[in-house]
N, C-alpha and C. Protein backbone atom coordinates (compact mmCIF):
# COMPACT_ATOMS: atom_id res chain seq x y z
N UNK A 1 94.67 98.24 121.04
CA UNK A 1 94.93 99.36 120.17
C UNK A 1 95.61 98.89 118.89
N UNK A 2 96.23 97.72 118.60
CA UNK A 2 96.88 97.57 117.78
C UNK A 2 95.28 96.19 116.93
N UNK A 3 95.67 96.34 115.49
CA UNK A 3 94.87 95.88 114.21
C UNK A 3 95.98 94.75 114.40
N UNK A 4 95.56 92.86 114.39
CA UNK A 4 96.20 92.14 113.90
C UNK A 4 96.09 90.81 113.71
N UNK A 5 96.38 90.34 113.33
CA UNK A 5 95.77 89.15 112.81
C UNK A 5 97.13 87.98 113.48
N UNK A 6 96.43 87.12 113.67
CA UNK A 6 97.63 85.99 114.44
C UNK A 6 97.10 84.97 113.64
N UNK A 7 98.16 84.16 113.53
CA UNK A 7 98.27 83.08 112.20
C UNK A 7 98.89 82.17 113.20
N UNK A 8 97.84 80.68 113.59
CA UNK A 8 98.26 79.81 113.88
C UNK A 8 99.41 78.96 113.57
N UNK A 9 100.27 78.51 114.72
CA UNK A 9 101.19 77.96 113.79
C UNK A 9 102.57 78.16 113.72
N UNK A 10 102.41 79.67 113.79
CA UNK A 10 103.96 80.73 112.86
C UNK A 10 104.81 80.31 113.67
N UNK A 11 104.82 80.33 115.02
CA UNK A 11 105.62 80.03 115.66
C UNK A 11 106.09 78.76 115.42
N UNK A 12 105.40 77.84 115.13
CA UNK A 12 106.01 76.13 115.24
C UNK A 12 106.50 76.19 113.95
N UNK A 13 106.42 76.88 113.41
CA UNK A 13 106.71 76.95 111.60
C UNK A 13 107.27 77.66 111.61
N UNK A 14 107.96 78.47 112.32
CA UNK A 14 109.73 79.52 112.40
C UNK A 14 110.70 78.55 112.85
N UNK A 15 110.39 77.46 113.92
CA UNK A 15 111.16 76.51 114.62
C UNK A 15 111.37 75.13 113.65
N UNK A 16 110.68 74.62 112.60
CA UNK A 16 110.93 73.96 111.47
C UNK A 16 111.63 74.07 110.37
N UNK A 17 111.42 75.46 110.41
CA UNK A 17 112.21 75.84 109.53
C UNK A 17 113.88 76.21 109.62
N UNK A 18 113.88 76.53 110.66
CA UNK A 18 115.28 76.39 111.38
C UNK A 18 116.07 75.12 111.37
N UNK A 19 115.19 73.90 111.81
CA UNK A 19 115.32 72.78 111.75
C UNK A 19 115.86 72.23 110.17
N UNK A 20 114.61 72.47 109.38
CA UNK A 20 115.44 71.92 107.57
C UNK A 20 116.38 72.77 107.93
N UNK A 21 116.76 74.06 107.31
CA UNK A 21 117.81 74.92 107.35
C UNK A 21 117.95 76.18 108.10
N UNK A 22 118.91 76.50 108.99
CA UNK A 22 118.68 77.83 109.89
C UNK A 22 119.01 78.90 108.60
N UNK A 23 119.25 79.49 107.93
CA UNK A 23 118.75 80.61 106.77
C UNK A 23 117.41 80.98 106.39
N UNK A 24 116.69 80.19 106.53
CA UNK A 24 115.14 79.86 106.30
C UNK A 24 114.42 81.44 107.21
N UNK A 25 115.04 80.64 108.79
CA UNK A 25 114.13 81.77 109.47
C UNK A 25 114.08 83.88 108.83
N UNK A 26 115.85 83.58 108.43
CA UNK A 26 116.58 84.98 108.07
C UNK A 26 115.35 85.64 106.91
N UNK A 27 114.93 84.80 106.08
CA UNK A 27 114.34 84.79 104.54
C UNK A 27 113.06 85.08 105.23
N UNK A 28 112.42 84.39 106.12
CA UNK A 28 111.24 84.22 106.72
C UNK A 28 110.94 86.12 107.62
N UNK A 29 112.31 86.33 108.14
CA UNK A 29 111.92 87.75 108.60
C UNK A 29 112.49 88.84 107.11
N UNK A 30 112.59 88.39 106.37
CA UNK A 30 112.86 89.40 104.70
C UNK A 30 112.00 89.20 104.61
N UNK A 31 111.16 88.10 104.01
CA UNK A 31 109.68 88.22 103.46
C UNK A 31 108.80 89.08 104.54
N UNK A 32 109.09 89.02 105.64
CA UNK A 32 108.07 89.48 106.35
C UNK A 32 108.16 91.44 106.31
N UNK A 33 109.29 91.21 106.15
CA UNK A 33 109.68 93.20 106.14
C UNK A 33 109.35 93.66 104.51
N UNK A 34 109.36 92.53 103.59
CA UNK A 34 108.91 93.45 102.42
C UNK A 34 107.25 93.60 102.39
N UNK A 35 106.66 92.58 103.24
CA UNK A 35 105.12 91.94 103.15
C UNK A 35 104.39 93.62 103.65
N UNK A 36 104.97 94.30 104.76
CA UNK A 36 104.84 95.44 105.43
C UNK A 36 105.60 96.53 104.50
N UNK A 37 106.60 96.65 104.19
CA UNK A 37 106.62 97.57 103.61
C UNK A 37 106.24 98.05 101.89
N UNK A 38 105.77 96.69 101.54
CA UNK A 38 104.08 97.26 100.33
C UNK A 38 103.39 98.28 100.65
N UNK A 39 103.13 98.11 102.08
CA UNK A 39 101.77 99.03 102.57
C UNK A 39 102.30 100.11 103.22
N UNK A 40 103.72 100.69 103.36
CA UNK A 40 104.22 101.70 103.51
C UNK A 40 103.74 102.82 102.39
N UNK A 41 103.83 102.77 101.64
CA UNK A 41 103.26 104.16 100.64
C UNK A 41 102.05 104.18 100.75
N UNK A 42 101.30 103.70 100.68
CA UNK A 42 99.48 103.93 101.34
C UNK A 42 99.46 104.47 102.25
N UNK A 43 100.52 104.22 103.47
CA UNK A 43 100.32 105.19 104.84
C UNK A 43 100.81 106.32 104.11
N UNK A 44 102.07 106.32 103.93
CA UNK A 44 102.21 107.41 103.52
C UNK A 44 101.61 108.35 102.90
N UNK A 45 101.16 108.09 102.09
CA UNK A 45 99.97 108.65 101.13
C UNK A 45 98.71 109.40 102.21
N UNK A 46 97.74 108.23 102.78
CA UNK A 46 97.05 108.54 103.78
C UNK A 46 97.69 110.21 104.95
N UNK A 47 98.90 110.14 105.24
CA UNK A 47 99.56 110.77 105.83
C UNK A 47 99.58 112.39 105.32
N UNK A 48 99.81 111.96 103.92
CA UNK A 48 100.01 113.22 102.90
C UNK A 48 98.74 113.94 102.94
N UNK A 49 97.63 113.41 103.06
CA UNK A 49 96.60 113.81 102.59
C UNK A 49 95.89 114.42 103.86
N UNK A 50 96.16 114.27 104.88
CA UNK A 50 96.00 114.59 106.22
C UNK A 50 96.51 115.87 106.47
N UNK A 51 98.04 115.34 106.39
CA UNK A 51 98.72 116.84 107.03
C UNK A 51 99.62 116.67 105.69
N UNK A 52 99.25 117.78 104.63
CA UNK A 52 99.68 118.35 103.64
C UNK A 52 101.12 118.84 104.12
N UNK A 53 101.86 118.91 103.17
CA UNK A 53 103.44 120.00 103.18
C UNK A 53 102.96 121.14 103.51
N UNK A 54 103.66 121.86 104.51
CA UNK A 54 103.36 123.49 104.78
C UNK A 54 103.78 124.30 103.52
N UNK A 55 102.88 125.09 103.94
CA UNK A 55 103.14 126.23 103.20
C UNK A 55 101.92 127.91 103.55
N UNK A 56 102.43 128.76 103.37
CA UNK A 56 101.85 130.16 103.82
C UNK A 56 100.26 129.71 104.38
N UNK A 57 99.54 128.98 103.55
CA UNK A 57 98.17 129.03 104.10
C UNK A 57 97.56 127.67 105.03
N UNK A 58 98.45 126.59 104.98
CA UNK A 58 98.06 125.29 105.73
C UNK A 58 98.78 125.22 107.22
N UNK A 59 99.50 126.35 108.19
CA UNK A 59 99.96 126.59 108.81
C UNK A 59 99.43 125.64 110.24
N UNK A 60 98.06 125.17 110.43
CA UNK A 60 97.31 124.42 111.38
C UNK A 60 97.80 123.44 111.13
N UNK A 61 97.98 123.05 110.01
CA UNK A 61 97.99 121.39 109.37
C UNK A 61 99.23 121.21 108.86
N UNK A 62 100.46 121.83 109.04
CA UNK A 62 101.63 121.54 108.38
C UNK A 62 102.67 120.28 108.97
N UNK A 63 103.85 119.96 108.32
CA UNK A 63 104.23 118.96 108.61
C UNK A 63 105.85 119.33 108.17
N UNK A 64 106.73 118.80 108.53
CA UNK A 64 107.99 118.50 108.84
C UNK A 64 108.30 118.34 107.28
N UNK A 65 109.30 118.81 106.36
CA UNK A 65 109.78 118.21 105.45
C UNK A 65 109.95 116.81 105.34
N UNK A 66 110.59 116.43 105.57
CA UNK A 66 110.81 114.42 105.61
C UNK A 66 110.31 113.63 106.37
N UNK A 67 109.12 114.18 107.66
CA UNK A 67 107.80 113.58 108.39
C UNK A 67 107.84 112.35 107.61
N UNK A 68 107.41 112.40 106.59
CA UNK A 68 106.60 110.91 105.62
C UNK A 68 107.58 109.95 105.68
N UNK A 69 108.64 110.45 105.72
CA UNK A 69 109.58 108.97 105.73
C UNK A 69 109.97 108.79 106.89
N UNK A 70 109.61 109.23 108.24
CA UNK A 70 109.54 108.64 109.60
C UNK A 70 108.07 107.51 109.38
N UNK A 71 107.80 107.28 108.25
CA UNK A 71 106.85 106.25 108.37
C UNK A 71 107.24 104.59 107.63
N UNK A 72 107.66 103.56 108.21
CA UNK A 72 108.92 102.57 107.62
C UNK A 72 108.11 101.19 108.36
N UNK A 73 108.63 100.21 107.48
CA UNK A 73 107.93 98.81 107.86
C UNK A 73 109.25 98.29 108.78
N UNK A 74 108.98 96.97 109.92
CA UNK A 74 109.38 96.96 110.57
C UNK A 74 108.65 95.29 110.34
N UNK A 75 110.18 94.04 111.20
CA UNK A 75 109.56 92.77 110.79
C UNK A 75 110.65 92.09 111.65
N UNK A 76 110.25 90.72 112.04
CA UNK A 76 110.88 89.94 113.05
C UNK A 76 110.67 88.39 112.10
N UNK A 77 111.27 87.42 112.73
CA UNK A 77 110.57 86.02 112.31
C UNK A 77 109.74 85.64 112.31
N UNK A 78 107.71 86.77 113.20
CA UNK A 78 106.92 86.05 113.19
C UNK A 78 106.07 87.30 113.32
N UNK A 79 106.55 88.07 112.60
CA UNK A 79 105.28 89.90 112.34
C UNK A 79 105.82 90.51 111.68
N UNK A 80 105.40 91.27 110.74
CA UNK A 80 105.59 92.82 110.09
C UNK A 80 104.65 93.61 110.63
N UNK A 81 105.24 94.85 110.73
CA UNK A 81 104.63 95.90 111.02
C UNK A 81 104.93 97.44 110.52
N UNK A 82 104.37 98.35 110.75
CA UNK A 82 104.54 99.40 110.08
C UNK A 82 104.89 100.50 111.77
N UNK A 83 105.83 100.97 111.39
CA UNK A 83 106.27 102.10 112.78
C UNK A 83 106.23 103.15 112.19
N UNK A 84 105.43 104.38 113.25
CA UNK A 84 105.26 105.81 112.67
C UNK A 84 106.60 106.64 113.31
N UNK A 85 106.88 107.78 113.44
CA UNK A 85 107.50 108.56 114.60
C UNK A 85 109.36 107.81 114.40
N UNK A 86 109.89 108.26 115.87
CA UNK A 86 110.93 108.20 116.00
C UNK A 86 111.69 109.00 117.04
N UNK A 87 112.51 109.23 117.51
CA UNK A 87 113.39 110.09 118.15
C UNK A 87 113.60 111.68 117.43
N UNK A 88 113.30 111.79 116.17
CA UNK A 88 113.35 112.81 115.35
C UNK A 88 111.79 113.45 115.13
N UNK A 89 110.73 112.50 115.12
CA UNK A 89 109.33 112.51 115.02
C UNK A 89 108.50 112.54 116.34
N UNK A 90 108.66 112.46 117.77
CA UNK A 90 108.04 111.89 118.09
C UNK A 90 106.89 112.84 118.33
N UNK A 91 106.32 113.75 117.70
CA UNK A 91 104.91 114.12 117.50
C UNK A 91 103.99 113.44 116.59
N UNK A 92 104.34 112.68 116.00
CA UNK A 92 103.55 111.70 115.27
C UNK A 92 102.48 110.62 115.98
N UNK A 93 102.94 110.50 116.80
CA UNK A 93 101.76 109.40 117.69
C UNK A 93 100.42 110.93 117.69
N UNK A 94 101.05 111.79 118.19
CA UNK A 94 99.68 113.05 118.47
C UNK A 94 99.15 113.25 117.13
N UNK A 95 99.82 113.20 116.42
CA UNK A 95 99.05 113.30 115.29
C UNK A 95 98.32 112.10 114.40
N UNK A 96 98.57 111.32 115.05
CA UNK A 96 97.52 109.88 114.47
C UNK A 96 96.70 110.08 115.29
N UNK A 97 96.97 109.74 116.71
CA UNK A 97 96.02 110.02 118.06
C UNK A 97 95.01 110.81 118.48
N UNK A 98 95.73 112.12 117.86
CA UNK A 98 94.92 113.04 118.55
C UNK A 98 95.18 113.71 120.32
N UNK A 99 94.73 114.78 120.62
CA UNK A 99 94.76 114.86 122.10
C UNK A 99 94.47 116.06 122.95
N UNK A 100 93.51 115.37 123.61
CA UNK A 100 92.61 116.53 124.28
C UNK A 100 93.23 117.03 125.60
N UNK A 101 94.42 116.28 125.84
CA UNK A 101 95.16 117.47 126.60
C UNK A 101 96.33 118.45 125.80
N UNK A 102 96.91 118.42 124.95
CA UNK A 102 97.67 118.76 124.00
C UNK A 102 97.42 119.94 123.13
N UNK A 103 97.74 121.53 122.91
CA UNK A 103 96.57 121.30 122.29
C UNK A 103 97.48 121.95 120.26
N UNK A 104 98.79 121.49 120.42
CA UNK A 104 99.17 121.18 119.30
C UNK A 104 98.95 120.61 118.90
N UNK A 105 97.64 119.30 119.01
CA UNK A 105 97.83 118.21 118.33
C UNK A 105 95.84 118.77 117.99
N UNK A 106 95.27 118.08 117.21
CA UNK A 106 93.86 117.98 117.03
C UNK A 106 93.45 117.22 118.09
N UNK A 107 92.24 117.29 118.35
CA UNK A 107 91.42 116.87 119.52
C UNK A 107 91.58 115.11 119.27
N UNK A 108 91.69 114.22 120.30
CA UNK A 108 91.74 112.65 120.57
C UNK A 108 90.63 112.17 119.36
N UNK A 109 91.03 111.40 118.35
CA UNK A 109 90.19 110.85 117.56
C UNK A 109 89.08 109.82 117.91
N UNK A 110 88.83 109.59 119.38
CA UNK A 110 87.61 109.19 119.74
C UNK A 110 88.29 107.42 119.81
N UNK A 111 87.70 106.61 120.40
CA UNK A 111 87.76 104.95 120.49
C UNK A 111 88.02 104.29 119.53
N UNK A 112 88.31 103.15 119.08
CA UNK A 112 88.48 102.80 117.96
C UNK A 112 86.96 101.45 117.33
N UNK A 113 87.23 100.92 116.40
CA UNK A 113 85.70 100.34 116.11
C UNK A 113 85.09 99.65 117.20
N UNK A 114 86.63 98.64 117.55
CA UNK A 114 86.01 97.86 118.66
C UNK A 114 86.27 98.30 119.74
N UNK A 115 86.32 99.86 119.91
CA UNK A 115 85.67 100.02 121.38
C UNK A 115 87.25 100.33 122.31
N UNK A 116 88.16 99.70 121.74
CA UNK A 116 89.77 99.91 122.44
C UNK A 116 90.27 100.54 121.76
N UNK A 117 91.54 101.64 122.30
CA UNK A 117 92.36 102.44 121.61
C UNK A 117 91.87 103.09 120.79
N UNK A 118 92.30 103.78 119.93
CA UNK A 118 92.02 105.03 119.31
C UNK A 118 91.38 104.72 118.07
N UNK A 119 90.81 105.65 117.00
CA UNK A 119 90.65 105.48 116.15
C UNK A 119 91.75 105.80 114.65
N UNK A 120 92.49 106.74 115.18
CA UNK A 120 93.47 106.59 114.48
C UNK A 120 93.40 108.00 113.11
N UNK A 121 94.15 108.77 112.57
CA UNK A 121 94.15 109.64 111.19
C UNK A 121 94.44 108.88 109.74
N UNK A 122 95.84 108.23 109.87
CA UNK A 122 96.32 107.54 108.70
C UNK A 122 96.66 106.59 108.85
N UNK A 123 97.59 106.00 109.81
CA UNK A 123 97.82 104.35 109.72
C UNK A 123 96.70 103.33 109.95
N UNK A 124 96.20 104.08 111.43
CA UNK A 124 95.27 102.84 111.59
C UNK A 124 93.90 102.62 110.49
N UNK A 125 93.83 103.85 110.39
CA UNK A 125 92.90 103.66 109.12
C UNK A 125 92.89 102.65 107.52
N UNK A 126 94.14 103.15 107.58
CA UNK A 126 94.73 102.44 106.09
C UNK A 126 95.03 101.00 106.64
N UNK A 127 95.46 100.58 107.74
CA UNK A 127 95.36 99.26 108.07
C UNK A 127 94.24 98.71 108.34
N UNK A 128 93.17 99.26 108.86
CA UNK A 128 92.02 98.60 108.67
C UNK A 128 91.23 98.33 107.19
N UNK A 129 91.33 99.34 106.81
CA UNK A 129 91.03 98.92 104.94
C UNK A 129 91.59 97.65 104.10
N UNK A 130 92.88 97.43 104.77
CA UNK A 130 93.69 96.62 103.95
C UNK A 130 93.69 95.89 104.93
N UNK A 131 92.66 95.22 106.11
CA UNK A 131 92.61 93.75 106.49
C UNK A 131 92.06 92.54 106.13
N UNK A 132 90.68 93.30 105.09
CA UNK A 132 90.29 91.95 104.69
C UNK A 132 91.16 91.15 103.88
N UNK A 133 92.32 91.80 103.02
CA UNK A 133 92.99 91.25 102.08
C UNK A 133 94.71 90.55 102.82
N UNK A 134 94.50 90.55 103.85
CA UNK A 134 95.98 90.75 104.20
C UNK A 134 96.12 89.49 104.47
N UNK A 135 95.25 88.52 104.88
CA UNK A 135 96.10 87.08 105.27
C UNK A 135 95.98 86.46 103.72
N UNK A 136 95.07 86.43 102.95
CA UNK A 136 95.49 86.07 101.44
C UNK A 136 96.31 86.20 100.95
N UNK A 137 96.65 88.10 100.64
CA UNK A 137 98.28 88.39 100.49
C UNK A 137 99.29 87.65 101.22
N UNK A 138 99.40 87.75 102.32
CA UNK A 138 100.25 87.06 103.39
C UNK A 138 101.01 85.76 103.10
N UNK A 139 99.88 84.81 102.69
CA UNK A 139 99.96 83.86 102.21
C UNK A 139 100.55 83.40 101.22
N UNK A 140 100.17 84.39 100.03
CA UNK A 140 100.23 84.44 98.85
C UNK A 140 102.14 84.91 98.78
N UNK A 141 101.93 85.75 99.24
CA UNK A 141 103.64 86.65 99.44
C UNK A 141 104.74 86.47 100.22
N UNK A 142 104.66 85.65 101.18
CA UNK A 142 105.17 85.61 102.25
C UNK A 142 105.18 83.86 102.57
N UNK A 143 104.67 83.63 102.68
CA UNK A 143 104.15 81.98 102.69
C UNK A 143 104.98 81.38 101.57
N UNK A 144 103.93 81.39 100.19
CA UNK A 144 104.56 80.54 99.29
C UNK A 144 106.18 80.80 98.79
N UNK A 145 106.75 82.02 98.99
CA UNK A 145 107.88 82.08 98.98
C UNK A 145 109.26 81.40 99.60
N UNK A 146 108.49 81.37 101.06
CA UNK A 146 108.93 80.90 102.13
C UNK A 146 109.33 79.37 101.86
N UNK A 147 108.03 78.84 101.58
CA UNK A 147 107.65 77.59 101.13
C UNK A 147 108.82 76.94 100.02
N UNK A 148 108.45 77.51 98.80
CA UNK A 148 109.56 77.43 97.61
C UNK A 148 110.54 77.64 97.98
N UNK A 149 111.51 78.12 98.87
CA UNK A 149 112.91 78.13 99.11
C UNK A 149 112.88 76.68 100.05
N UNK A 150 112.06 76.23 100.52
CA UNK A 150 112.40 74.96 101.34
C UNK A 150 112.57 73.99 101.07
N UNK A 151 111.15 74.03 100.20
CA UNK A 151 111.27 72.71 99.33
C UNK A 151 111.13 72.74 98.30
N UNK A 152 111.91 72.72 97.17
CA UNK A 152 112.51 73.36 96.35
C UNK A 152 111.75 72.24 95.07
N UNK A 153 111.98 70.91 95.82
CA UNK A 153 111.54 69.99 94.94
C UNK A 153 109.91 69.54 94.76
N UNK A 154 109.26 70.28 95.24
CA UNK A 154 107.76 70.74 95.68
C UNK A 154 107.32 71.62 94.45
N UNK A 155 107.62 72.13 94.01
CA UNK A 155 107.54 73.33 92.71
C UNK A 155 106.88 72.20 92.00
N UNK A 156 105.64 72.78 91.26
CA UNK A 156 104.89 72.21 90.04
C UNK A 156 104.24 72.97 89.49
């Protein structure tokens, strides 16, 4: 059910980096929480456009005043990710999901491409759009940054 890409390596390359300097890894999970939360306003957005702000006539489709910002990037030493919901939200999974026992929520959005887990309203969607580009970015954002704080004398 989950969209993701695994990058050979990361792991032996969180443990090196510790090695030159243990701060490294700290920087290594910052880059990784800003890398994810780029793509926080696209969900969001996606989100918006789904289930509009209530008001007198969207009453099927309404949403929580501050809903959108139960939507936040989330990152460790060796993933970013994007988390919907919350303890304050937790109707949000039904509403990406869907659910055909439920019947506050819209009907189960059906399998997903490949066949597992769901298909998803706004996140998974918007994360699938933005996979072909994401280990380039990744790389590009997250990587060479990483990189340049290490070896400092590497810069050309």
């Amino acid at each position: 059910m989950t969209e993701a890409i695994y990058i050979a390596g990361l792991r032996e390359l969180r443990n090196e980096l510790k090695r030159i300097e243990p701060g490294l890894q700290r920087e290594m999970q910052r880059e990784n929480k800003a890398f994810a939360a780029r793509m926080v306003p696209k969900v969001q957005a996606a989100y918006s456009a789904v289930y509009p702000k209530a008001n007198s006539k969207s009453r099927p489709n309404r949403r929580r005043k501050n809903t959108v910002n139960a939507i936040r990037a989330v990152a460790t030493q060796t993933s970013s990710g994007i988390r919907i919901g919350g303890a304050r939200y937790r109707y949000m999974l039904g509403q990406e999901f869907g659910s055909n026992k439920y019947p506050q929520f819209r009907p189960w959005t059906g399998p997903g491409p490949s066949g597992r887990g769901s298909e998803g309203r706004f996140l998974y969607p918007t994360i699938r759009a933005e996979m072909p580009n994401v280990l380039r970015r990744y790389r590009s954002e997250v990587m060479d940054k990483v990189f340049a704080k290490a070896f400092p004398e590497r810069r050309g």
